[in-house]
PDB file of N, CA and C in Angstrom:
ATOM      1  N   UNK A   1      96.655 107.019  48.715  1.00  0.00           N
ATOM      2  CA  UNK A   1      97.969 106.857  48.104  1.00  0.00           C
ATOM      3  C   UNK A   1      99.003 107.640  48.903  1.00  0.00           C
ATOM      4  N   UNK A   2     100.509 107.115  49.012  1.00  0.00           N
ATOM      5  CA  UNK A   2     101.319 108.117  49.450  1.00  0.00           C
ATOM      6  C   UNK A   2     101.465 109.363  48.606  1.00  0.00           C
ATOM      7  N   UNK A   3     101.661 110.397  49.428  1.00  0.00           N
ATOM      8  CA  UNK A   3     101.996 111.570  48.923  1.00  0.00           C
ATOM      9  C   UNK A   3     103.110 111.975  48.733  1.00  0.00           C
ATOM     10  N   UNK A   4     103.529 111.697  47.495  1.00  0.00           N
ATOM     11  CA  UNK A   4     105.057 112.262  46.882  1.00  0.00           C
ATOM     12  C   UNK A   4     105.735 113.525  47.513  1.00  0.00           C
ATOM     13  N   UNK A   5     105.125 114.180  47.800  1.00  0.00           N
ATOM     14  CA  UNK A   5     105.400 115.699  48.181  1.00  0.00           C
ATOM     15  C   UNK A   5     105.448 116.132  49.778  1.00  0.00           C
ATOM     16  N   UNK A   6     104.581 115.549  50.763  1.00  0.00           N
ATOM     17  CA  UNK A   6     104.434 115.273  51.975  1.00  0.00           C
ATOM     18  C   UNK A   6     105.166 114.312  52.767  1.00  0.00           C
ATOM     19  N   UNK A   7     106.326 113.700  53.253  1.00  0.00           N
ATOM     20  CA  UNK A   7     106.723 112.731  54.029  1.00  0.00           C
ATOM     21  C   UNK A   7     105.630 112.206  55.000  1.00  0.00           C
ATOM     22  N   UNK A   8     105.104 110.918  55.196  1.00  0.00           N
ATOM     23  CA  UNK A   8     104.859 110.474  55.997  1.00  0.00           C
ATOM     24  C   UNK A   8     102.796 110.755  55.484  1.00  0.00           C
ATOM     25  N   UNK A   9     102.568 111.378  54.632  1.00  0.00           N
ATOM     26  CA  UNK A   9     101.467 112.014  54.510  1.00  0.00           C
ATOM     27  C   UNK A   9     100.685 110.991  53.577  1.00  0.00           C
ATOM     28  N   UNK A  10      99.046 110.997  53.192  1.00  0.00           N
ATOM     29  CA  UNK A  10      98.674 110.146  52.617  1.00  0.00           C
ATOM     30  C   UNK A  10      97.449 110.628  51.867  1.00  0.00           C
ATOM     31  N   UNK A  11      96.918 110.629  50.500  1.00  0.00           N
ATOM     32  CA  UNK A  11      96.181 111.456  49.987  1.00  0.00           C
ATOM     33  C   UNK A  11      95.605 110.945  49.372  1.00  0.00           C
ATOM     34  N   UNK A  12      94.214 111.106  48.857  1.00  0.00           N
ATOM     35  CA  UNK A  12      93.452 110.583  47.851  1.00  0.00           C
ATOM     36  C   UNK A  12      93.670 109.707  46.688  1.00  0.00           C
ATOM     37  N   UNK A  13      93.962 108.618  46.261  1.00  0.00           N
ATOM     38  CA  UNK A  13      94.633 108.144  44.992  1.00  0.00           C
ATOM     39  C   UNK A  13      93.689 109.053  43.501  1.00  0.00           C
ATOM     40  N   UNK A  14      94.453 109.629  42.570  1.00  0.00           N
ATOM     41  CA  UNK A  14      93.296 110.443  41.547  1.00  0.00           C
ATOM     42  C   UNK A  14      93.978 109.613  40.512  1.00  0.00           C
ATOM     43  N   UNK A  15      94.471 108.350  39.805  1.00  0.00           N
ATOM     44  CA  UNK A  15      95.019 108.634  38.726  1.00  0.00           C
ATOM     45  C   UNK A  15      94.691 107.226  39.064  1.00  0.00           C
ATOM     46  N   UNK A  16      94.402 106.199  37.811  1.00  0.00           N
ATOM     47  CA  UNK A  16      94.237 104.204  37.718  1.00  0.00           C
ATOM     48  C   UNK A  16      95.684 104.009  37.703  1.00  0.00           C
ATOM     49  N   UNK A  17      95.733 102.819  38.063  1.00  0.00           N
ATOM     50  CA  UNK A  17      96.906 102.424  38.492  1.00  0.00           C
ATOM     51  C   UNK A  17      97.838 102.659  39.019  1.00  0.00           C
ATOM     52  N   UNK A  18      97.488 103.411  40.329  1.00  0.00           N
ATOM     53  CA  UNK A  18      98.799 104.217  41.063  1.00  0.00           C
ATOM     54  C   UNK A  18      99.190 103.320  41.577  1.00  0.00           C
ATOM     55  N   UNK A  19     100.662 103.029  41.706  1.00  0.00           N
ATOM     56  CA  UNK A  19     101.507 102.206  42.445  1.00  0.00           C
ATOM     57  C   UNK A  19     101.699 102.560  43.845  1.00  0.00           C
ATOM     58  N   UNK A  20     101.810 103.823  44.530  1.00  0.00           N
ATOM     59  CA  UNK A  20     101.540 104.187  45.554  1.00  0.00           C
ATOM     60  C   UNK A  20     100.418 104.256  46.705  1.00  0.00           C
ATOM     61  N   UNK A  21      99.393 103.161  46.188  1.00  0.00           N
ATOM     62  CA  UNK A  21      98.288 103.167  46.614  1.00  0.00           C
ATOM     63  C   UNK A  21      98.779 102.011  47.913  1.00  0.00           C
ATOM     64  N   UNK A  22      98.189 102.730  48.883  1.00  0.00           N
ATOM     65  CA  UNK A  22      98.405 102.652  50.250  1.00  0.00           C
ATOM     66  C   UNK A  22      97.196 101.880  51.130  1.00  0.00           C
ATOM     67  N   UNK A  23      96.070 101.502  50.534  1.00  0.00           N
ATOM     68  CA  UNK A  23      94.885 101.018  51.644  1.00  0.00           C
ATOM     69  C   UNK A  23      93.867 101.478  51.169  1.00  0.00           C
ATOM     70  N   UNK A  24      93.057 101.357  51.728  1.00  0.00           N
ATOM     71  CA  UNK A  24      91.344 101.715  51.914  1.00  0.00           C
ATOM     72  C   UNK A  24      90.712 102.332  53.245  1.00  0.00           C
ATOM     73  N   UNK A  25      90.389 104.015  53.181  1.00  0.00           N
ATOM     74  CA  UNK A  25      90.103 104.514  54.177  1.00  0.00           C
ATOM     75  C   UNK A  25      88.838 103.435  54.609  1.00  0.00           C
ATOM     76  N   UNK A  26      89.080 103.060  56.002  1.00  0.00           N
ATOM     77  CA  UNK A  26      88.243 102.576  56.734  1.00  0.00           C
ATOM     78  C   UNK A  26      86.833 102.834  57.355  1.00  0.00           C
ATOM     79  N   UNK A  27      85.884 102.278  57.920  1.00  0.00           N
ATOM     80  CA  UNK A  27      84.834 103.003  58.450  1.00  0.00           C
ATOM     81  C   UNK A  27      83.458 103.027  58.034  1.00  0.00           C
ATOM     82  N   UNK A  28      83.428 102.828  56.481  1.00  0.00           N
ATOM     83  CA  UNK A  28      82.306 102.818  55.494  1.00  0.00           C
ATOM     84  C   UNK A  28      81.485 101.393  56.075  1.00  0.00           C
ATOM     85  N   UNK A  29      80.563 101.960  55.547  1.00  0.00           N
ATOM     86  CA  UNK A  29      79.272 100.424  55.905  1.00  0.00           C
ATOM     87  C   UNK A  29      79.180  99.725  57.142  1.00  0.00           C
ATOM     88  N   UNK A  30      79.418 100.897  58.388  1.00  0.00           N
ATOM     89  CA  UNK A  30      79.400 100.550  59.966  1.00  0.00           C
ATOM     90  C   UNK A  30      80.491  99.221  60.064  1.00  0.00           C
ATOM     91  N   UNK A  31      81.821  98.983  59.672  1.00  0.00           N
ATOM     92  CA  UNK A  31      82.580  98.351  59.845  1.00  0.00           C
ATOM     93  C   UNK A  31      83.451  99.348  60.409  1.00  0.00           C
ATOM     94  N   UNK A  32      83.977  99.017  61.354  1.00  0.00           N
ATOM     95  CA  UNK A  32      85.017  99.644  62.316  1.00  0.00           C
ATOM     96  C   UNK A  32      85.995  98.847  61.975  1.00  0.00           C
ATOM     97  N   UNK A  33      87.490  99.424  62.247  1.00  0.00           N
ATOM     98  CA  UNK A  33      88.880  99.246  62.112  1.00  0.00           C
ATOM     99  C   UNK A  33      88.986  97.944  63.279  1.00  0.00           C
ATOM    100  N   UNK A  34      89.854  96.899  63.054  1.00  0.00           N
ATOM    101  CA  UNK A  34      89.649  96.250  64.230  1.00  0.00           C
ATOM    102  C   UNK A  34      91.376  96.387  65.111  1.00  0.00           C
ATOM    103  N   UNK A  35      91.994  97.083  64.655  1.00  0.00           N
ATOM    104  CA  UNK A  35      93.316  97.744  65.262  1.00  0.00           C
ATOM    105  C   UNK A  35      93.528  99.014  64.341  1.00  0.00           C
ATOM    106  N   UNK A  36      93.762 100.210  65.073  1.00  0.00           N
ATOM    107  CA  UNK A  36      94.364 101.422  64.385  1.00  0.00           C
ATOM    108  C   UNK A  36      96.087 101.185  65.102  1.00  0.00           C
ATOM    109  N   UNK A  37      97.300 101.293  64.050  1.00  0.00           N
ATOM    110  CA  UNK A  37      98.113 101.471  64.224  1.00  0.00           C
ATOM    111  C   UNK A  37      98.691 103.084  63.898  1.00  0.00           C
ATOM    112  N   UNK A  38      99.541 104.288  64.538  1.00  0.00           N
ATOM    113  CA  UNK A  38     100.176 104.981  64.719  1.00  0.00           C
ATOM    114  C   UNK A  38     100.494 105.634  65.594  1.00  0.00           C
ATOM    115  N   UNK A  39     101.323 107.370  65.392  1.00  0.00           N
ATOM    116  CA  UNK A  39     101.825 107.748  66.535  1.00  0.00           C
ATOM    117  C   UNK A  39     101.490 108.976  66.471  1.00  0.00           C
ATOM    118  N   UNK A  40     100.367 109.425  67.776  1.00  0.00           N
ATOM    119  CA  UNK A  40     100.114 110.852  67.377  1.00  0.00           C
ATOM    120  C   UNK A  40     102.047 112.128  67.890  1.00  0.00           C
ATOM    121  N   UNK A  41     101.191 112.760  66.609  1.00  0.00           N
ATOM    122  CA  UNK A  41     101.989 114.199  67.020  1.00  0.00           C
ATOM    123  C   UNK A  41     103.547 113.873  66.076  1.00  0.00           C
ATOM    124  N   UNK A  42     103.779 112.580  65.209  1.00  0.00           N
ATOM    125  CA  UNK A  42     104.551 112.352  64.464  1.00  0.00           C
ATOM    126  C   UNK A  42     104.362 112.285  62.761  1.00  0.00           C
ATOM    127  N   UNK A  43     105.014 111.807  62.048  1.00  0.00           N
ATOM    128  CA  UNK A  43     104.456 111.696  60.553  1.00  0.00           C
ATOM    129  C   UNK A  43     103.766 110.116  60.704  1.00  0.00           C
ATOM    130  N   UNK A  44     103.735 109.592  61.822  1.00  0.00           N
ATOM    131  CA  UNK A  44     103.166 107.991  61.425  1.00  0.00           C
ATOM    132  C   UNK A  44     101.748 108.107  62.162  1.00  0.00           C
ATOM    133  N   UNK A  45     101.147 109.701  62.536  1.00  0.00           N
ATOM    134  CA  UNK A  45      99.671 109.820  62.694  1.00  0.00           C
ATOM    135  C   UNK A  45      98.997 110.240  61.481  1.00  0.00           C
ATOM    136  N   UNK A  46      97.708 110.368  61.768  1.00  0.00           N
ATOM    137  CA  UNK A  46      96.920 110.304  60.605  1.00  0.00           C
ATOM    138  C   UNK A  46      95.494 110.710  60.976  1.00  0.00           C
ATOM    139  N   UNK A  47      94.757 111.498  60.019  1.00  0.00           N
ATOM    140  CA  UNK A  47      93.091 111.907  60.309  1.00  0.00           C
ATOM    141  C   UNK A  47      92.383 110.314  60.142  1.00  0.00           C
ATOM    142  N   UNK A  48      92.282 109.166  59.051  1.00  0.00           N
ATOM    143  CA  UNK A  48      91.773 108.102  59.310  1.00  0.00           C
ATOM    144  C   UNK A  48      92.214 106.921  59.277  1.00  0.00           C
ATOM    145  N   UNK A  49      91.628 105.996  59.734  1.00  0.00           N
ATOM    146  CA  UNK A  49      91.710 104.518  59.747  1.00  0.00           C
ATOM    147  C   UNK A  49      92.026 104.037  58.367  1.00  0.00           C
ATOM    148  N   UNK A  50      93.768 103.757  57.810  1.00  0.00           N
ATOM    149  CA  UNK A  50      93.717 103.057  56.402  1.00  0.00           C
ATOM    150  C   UNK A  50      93.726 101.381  56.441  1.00  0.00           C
ATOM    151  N   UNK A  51      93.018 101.052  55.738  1.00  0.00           N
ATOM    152  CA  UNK A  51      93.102  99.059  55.943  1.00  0.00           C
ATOM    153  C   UNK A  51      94.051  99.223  55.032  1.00  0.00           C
ATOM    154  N   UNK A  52      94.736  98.238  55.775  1.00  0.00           N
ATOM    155  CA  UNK A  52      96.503  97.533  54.643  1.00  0.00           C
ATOM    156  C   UNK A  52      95.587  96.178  54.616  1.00  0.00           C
ATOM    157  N   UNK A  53      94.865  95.552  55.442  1.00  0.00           N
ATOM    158  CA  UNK A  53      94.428  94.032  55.342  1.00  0.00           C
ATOM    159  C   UNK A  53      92.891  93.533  55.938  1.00  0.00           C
ATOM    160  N   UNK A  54      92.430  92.737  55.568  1.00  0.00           N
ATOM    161  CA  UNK A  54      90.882  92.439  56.040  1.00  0.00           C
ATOM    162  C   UNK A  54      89.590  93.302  55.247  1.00  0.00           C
ATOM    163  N   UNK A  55      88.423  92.490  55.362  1.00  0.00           N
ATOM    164  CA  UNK A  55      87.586  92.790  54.537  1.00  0.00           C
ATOM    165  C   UNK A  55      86.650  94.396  54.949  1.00  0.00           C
ATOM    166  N   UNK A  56      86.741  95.472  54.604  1.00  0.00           N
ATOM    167  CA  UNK A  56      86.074  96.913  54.462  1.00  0.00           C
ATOM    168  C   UNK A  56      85.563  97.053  53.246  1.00  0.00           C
ATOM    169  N   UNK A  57      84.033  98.071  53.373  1.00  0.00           N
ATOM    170  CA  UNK A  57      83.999  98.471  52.113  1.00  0.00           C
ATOM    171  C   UNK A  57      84.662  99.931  51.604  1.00  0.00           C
ATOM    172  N   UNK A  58      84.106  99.403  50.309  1.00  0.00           N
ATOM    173  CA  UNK A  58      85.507 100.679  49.588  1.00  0.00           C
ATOM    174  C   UNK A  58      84.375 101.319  48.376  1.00  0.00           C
ATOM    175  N   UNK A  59      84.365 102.900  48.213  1.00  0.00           N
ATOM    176  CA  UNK A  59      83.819 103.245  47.055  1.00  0.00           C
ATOM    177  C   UNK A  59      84.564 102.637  45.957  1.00  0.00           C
ATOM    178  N   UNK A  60      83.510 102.429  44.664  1.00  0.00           N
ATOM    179  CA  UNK A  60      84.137 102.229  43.951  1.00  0.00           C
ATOM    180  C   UNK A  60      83.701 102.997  42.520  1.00  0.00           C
ATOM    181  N   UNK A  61      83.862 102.911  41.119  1.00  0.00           N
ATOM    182  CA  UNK A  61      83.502 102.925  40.103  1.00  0.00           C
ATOM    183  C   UNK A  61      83.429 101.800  39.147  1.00  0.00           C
ATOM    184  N   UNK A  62      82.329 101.583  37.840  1.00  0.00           N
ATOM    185  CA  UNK A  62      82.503 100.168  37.746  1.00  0.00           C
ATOM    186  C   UNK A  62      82.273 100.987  35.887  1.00  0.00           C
ATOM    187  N   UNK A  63      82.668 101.938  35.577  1.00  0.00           N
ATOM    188  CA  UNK A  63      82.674 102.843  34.596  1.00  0.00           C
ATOM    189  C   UNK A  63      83.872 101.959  33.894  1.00  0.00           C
ATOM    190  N   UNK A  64      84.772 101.172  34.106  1.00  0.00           N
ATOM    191  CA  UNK A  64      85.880 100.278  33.718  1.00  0.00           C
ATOM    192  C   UNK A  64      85.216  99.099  33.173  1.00  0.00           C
ATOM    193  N   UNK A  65      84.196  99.091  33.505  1.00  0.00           N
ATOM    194  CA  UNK A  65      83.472  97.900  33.227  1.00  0.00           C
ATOM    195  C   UNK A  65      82.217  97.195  34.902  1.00  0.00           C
ATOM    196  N   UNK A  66      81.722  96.355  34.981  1.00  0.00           N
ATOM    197  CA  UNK A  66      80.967  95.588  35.756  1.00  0.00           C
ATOM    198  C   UNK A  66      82.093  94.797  36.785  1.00  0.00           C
ATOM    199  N   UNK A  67      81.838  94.997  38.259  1.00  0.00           N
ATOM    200  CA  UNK A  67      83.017  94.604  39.219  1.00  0.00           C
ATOM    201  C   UNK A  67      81.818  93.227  39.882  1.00  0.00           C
ATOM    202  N   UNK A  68      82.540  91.919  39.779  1.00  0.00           N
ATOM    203  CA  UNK A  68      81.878  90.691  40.632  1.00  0.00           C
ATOM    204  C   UNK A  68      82.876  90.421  41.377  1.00  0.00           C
ATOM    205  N   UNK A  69      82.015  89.523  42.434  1.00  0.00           N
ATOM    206  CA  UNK A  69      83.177  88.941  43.741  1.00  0.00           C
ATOM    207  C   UNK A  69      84.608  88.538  42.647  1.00  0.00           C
ATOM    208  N   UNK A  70      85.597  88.407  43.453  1.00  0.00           N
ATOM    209  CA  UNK A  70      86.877  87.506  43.094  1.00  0.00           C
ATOM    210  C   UNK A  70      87.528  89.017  41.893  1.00  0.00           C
ATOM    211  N   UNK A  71      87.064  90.036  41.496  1.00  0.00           N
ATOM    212  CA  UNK A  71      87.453  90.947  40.343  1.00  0.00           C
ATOM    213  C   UNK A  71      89.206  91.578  41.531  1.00  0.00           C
ATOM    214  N   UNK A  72      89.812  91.825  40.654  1.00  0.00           N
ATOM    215  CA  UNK A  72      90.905  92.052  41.234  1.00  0.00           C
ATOM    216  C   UNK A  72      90.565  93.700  41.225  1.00  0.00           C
ATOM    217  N   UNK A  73      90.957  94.713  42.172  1.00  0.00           N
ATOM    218  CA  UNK A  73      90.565  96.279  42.331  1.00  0.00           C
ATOM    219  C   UNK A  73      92.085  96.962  42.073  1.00  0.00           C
ATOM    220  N   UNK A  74      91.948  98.212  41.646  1.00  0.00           N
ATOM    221  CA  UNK A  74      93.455  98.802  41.097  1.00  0.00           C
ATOM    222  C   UNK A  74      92.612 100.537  41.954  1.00  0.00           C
ATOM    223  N   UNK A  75      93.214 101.754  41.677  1.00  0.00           N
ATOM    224  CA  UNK A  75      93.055 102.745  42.304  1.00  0.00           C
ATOM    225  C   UNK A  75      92.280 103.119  39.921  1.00  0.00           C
ATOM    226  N   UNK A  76      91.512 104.344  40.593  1.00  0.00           N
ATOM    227  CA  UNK A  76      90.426 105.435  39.282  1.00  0.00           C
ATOM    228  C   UNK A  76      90.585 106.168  38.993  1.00  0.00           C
ATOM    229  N   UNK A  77      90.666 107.263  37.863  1.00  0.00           N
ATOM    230  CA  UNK A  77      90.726 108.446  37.825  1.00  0.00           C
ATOM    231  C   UNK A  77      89.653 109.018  38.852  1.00  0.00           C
ATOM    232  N   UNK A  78      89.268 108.138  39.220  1.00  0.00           N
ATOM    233  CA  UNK A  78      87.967 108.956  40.476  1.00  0.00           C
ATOM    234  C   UNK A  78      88.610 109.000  41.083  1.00  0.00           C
ATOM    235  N   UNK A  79      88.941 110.310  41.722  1.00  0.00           N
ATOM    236  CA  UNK A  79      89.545 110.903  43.293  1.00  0.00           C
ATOM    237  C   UNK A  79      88.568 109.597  44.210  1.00  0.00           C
ATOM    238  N   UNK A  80      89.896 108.834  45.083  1.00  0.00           N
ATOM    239  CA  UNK A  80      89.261 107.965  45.872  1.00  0.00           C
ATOM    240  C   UNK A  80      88.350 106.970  45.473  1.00  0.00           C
ATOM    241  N   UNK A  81      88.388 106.665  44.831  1.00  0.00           N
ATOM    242  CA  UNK A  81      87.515 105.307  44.205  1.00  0.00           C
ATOM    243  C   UNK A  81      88.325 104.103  43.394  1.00  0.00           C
ATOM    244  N   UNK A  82      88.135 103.322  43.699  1.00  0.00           N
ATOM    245  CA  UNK A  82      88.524 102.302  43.128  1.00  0.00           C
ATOM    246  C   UNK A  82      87.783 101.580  41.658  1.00  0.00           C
ATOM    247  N   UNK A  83      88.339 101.090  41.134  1.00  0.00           N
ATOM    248  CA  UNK A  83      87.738 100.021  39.774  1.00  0.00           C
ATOM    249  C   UNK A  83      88.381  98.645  39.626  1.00  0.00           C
ATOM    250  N   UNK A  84      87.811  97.704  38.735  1.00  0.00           N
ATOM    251  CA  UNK A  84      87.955  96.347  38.454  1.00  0.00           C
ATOM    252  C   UNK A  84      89.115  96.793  37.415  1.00  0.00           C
ATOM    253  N   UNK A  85      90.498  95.618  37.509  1.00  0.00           N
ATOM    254  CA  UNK A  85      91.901  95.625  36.949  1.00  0.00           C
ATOM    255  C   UNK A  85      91.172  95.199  35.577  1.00  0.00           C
ATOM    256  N   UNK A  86      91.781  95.791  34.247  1.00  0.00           N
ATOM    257  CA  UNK A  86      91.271  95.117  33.154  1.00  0.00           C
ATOM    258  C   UNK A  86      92.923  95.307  31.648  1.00  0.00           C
ATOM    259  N   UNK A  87      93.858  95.398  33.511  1.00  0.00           N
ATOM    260  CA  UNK A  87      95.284  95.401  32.279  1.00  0.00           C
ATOM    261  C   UNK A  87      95.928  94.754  33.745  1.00  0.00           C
ATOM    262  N   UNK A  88      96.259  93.599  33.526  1.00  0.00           N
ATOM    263  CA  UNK A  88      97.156  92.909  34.445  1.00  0.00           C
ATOM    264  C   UNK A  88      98.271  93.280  34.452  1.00  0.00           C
ATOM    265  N   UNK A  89      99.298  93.848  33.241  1.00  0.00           N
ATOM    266  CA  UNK A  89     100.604  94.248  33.745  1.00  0.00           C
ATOM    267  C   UNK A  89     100.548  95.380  33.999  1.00  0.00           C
ATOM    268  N   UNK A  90      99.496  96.358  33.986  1.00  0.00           N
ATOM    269  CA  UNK A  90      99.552  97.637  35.041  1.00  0.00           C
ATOM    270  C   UNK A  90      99.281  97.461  36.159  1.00  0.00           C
ATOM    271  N   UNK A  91      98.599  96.812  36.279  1.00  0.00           N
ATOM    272  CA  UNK A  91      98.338  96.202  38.303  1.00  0.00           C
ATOM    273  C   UNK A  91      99.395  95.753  38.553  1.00  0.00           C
ATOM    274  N   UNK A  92     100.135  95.498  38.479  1.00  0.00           N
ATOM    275  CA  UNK A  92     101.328  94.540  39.393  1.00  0.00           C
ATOM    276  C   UNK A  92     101.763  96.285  40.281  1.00  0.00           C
ATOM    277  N   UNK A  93     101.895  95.763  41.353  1.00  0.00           N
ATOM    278  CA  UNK A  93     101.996  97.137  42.383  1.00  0.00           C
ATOM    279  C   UNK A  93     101.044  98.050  42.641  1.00  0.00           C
ATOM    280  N   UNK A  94      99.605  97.723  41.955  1.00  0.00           N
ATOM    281  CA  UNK A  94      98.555  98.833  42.411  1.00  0.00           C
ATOM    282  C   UNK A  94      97.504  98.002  43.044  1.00  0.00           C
ATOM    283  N   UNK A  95      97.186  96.852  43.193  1.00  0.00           N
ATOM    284  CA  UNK A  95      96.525  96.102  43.386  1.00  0.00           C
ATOM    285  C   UNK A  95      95.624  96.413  44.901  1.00  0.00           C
ATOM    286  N   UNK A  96      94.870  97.313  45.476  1.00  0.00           N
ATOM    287  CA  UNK A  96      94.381  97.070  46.447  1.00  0.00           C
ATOM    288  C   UNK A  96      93.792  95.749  47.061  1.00  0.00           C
ATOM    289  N   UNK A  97      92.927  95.178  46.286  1.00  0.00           N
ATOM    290  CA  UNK A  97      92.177  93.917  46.838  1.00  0.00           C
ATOM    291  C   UNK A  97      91.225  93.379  46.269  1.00  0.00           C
ATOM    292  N   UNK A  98      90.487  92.370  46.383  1.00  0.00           N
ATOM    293  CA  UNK A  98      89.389  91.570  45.377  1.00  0.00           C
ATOM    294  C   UNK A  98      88.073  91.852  46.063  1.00  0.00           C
ATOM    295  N   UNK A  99      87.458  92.572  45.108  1.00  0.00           N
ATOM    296  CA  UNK A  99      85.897  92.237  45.087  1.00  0.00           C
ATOM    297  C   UNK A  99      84.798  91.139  46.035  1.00  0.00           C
ATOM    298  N   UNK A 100      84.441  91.620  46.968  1.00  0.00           N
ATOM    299  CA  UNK A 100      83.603  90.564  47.764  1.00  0.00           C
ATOM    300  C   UNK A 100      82.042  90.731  47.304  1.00  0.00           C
ATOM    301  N   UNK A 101      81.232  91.936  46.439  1.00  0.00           N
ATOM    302  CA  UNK A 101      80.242  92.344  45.817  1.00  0.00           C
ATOM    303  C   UNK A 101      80.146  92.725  44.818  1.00  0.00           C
ATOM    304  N   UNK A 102      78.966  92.871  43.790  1.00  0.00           N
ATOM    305  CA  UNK A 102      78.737  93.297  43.000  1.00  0.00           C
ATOM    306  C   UNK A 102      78.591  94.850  42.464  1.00  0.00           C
ATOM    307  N   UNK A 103      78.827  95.176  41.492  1.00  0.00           N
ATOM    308  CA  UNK A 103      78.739  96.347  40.817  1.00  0.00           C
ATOM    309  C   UNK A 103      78.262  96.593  39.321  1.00  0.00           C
ATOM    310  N   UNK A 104      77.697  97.166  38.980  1.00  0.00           N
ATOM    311  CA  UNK A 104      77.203  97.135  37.465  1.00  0.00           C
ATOM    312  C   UNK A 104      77.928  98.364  37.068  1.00  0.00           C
ATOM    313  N   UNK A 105      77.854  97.804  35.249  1.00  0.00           N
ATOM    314  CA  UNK A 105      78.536  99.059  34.327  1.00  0.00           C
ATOM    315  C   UNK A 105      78.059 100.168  34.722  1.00  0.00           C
ATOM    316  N   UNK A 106      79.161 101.213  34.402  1.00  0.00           N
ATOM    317  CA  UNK A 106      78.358 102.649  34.604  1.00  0.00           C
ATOM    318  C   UNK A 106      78.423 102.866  36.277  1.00  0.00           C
ATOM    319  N   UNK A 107      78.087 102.507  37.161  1.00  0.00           N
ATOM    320  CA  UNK A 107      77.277 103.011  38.034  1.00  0.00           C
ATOM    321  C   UNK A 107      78.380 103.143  39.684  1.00  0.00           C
ATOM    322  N   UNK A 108      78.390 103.453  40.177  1.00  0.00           N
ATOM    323  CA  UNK A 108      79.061 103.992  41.265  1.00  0.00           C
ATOM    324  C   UNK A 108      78.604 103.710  42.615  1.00  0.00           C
ATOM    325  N   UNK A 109      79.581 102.894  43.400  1.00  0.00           N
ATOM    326  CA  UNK A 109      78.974 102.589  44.941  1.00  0.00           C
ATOM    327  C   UNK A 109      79.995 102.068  46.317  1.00  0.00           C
ATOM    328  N   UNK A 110      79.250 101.563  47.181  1.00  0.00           N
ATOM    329  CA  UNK A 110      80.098 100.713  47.664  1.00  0.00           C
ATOM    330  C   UNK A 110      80.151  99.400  47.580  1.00  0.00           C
ATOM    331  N   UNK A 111      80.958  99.229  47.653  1.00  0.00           N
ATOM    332  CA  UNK A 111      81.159  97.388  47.839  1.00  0.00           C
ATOM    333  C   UNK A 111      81.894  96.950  48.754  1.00  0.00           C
ATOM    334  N   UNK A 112      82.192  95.433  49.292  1.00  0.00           N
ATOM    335  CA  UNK A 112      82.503  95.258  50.043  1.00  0.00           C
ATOM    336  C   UNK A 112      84.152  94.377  49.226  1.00  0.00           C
ATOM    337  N   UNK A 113      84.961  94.392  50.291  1.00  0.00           N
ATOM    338  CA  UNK A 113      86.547  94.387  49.792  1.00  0.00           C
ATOM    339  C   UNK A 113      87.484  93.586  50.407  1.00  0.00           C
ATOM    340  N   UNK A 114      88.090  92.453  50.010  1.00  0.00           N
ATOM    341  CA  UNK A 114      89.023  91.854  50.514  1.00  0.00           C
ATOM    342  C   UNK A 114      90.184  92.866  50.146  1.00  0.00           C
ATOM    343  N   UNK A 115      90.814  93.482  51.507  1.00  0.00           N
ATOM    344  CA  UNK A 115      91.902  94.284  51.030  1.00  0.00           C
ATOM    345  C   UNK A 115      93.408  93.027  51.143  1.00  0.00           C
ATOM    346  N   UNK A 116      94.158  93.193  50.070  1.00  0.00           N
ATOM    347  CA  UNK A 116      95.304  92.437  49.692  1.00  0.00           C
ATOM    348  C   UNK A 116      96.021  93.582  48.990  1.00  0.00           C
ATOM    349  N   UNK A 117      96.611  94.219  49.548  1.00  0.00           N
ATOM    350  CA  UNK A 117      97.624  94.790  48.764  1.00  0.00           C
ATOM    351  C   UNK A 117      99.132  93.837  47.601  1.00  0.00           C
ATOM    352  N   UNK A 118      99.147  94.506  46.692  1.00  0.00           N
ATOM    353  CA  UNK A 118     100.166  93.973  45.836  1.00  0.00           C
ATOM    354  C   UNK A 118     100.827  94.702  45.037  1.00  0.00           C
TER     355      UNK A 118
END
């Protein structure tokens, strides 16, 4: 998520439905970035690879309920984790991306992620 407090800075999303949610740190499940965009030594560098677009996996939580392909993803009270949307007019602006795998109630993992920001 952007960091309110930091210009240019980018931080863990901790709260569901943050509107400031910015991407999906990249890298997980031996998928590499297939372009890194920024500028070192400015505010538009960065420690990792964030996907704005294309399929990465993403931790998630499924404590919201059970996440299947096509589930629309919003940001968790899990520091860095994502969950399945289960209030459509709070997603409008938090929307990371849709579900390409499965997840069961309760249980915590990765999955794989069409990132679509909205």
């Amino acid at each position: 998520s952007i960091d309110a407090e930091c210009e240019g800075q980018l931080m863990l999303s901790q709260e569901p439905y943050d509107r400031r949610v910015a991407g999906i740190i990249s890298g997980a499940g031996n998928i590499k970035p297939g372009m890194v965009m920024g500028q070192e030594g400015s505010v538009a560098s960065g420690t990792y690879a964030i996907a704005l677009t294309g399929r990465v996996y993403c931790w998630v939580t499924a404590d919201n309920g059970p996440i299947s392909p096509g589930d629309l993803l919003t940001t968790s009270a899990v520091p860095g984790y994502a969950m399945r949307v289960d209030d459509p007019a709070r997603a409008q602006g938090a929307i990371i991306g849709k579900a390409m795998s499965r997840l069961e109630r309760g249980e915590k993992g990765l999955i794989l992620v069409l990132v679509i920001l909205q």
